[in-house]
N, C-alpha and C. Protein backbone atom coordinates (compact mmCIF):
# COMPACT_ATOMS: atom_id res chain seq x y z
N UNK A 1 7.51 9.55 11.82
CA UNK A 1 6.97 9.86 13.14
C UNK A 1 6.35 8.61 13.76
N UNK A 2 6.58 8.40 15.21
CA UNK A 2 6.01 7.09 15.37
C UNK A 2 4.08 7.92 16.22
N UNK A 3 3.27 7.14 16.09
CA UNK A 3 1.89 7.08 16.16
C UNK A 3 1.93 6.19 18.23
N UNK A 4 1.93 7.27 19.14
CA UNK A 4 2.28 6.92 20.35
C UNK A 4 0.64 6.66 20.69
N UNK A 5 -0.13 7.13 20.73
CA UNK A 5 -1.26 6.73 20.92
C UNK A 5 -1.86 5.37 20.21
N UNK A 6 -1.60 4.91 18.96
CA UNK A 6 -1.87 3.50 18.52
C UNK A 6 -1.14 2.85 19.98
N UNK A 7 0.04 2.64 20.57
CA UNK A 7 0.61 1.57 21.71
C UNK A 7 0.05 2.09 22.51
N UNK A 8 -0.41 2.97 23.02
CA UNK A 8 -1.24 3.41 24.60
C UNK A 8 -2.91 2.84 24.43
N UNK A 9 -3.31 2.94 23.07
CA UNK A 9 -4.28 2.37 22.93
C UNK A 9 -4.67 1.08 22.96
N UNK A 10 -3.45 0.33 22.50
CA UNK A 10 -2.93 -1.34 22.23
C UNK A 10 -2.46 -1.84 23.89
N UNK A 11 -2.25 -0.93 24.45
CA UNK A 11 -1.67 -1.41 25.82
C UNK A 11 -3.08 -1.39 26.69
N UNK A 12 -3.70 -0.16 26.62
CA UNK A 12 -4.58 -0.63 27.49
C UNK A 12 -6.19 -1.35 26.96
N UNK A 13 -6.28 -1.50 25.62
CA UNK A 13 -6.84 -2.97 25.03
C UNK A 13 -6.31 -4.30 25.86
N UNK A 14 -5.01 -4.69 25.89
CA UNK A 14 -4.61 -5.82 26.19
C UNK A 14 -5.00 -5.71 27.86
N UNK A 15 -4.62 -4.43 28.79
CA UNK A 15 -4.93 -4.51 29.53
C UNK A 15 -6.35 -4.98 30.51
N UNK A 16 -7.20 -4.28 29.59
CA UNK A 16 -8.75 -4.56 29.90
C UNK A 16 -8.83 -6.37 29.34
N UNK A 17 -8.34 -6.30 28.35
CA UNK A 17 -8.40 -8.06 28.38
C UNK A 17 -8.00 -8.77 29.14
N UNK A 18 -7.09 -8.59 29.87
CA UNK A 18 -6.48 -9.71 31.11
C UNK A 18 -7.46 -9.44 32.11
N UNK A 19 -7.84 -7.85 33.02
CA UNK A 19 -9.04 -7.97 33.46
C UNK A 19 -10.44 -8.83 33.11
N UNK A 20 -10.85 -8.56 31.84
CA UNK A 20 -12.18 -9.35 31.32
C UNK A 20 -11.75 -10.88 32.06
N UNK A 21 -10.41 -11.38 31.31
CA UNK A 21 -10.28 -12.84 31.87
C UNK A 21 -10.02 -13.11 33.04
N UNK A 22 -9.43 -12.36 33.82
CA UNK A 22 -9.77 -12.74 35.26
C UNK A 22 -10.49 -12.32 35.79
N UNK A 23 -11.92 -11.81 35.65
CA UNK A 23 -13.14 -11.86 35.97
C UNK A 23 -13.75 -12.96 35.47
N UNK A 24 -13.85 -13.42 34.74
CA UNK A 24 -14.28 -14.51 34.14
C UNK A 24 -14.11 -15.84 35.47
N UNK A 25 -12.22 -16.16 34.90
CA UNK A 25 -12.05 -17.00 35.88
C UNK A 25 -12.75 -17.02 37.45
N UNK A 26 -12.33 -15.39 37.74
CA UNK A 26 -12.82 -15.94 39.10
C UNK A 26 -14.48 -16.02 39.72
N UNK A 27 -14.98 -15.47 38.70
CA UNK A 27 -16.45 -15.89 38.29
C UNK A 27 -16.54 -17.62 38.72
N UNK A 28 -15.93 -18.29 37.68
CA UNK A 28 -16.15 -19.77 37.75
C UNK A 28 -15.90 -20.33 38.93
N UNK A 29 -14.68 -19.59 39.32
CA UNK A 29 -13.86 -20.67 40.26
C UNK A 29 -15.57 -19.94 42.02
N UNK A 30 -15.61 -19.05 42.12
CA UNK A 30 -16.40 -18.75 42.83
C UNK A 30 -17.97 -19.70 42.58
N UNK A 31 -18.29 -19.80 41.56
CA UNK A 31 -19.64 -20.97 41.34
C UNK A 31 -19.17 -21.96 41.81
N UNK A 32 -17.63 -22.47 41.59
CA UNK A 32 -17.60 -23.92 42.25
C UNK A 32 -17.38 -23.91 43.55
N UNK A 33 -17.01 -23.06 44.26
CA UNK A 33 -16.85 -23.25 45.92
C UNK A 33 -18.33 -23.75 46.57
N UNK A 34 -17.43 -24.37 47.49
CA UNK A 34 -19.11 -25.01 48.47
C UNK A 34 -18.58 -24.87 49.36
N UNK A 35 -17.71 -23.44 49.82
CA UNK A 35 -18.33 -23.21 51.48
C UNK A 35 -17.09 -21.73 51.44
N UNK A 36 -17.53 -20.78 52.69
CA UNK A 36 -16.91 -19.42 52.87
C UNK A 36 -15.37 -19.63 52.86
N UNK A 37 -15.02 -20.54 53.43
CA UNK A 37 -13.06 -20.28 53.25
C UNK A 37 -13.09 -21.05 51.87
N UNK A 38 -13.65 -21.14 51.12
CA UNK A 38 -12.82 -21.70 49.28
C UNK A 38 -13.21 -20.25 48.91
N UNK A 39 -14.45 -19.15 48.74
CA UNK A 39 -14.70 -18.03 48.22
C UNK A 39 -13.80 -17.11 49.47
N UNK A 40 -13.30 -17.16 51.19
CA UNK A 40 -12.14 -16.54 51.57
C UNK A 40 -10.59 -16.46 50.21
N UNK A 41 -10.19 -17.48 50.18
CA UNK A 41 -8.69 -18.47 49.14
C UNK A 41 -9.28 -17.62 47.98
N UNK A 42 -10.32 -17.44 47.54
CA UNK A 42 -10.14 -17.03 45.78
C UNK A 42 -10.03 -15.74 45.86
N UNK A 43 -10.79 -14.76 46.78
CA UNK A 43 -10.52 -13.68 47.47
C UNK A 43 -9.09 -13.15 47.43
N UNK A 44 -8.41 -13.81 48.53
CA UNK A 44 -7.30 -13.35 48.31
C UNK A 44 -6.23 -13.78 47.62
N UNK A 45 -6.53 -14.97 46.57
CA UNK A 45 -6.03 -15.57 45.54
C UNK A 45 -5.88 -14.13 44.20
N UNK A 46 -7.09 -13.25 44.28
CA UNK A 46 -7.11 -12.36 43.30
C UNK A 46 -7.36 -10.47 43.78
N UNK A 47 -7.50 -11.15 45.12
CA UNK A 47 -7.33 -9.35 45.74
C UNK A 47 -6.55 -9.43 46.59
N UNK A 48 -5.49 -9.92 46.92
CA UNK A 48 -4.71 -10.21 47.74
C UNK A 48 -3.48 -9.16 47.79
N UNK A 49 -2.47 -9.18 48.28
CA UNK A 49 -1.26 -8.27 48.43
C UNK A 49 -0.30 -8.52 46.97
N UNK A 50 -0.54 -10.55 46.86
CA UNK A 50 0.50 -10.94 45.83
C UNK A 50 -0.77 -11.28 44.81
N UNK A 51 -2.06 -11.13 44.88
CA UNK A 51 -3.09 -11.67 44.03
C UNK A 51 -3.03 -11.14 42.53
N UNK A 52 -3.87 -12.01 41.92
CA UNK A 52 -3.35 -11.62 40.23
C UNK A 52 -4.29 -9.93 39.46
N UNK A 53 -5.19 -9.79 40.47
CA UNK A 53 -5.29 -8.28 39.91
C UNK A 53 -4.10 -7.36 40.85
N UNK A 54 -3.44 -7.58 41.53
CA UNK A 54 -2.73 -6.70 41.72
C UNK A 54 -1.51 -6.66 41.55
N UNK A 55 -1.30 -7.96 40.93
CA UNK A 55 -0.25 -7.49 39.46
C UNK A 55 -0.62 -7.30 38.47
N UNK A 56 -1.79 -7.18 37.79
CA UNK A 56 -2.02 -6.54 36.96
C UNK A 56 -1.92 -4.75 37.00
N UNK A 57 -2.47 -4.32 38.23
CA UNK A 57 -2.41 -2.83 38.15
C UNK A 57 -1.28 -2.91 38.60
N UNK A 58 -0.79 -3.73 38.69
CA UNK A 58 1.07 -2.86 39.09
C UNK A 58 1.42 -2.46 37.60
N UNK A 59 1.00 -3.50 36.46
CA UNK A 59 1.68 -3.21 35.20
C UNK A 59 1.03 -2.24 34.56
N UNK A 60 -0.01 -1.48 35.45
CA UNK A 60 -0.58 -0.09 34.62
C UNK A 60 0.65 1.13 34.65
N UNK A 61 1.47 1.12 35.46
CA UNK A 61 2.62 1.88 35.37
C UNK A 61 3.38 1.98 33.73
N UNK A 62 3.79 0.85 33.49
CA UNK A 62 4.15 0.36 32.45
C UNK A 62 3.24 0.96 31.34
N UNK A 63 2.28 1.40 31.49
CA UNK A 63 0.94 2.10 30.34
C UNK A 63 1.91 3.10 29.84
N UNK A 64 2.39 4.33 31.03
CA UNK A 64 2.62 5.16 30.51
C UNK A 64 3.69 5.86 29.80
């Protein structure tokens, strides 16, 4: 029998980890801006239409 909950569990472990790290990143990259359009750019660098959390929840599909 395969154990489907160990990979749903393993998937969304890995998942919350790519979140953790791009919070992180954009943590940093936000301390280094010195002025509103570099924290505008990281903005939509990571909440954006093509930004990297929203390919991440695109691959929450893939969870299930």
């Amino acid at each position: 029998m395969y154990n489907f909950e160990f990979y749903i569990t393993k998937g969304v472990e890995k998942l919350f980890g790519k979140l953790e790290e791009l919070k992180i990143q954009a943590i940093e990259e936000i301390k280094q801006a010195e002025n509103m359009d570099e924290i505008t750019n990281i903005r939509v660098k990571y909440l954006g239409k093509k930004g990297h959390l929203t390919s991440i929840l695109r691959g929450m599909g893939q969870l299930s």
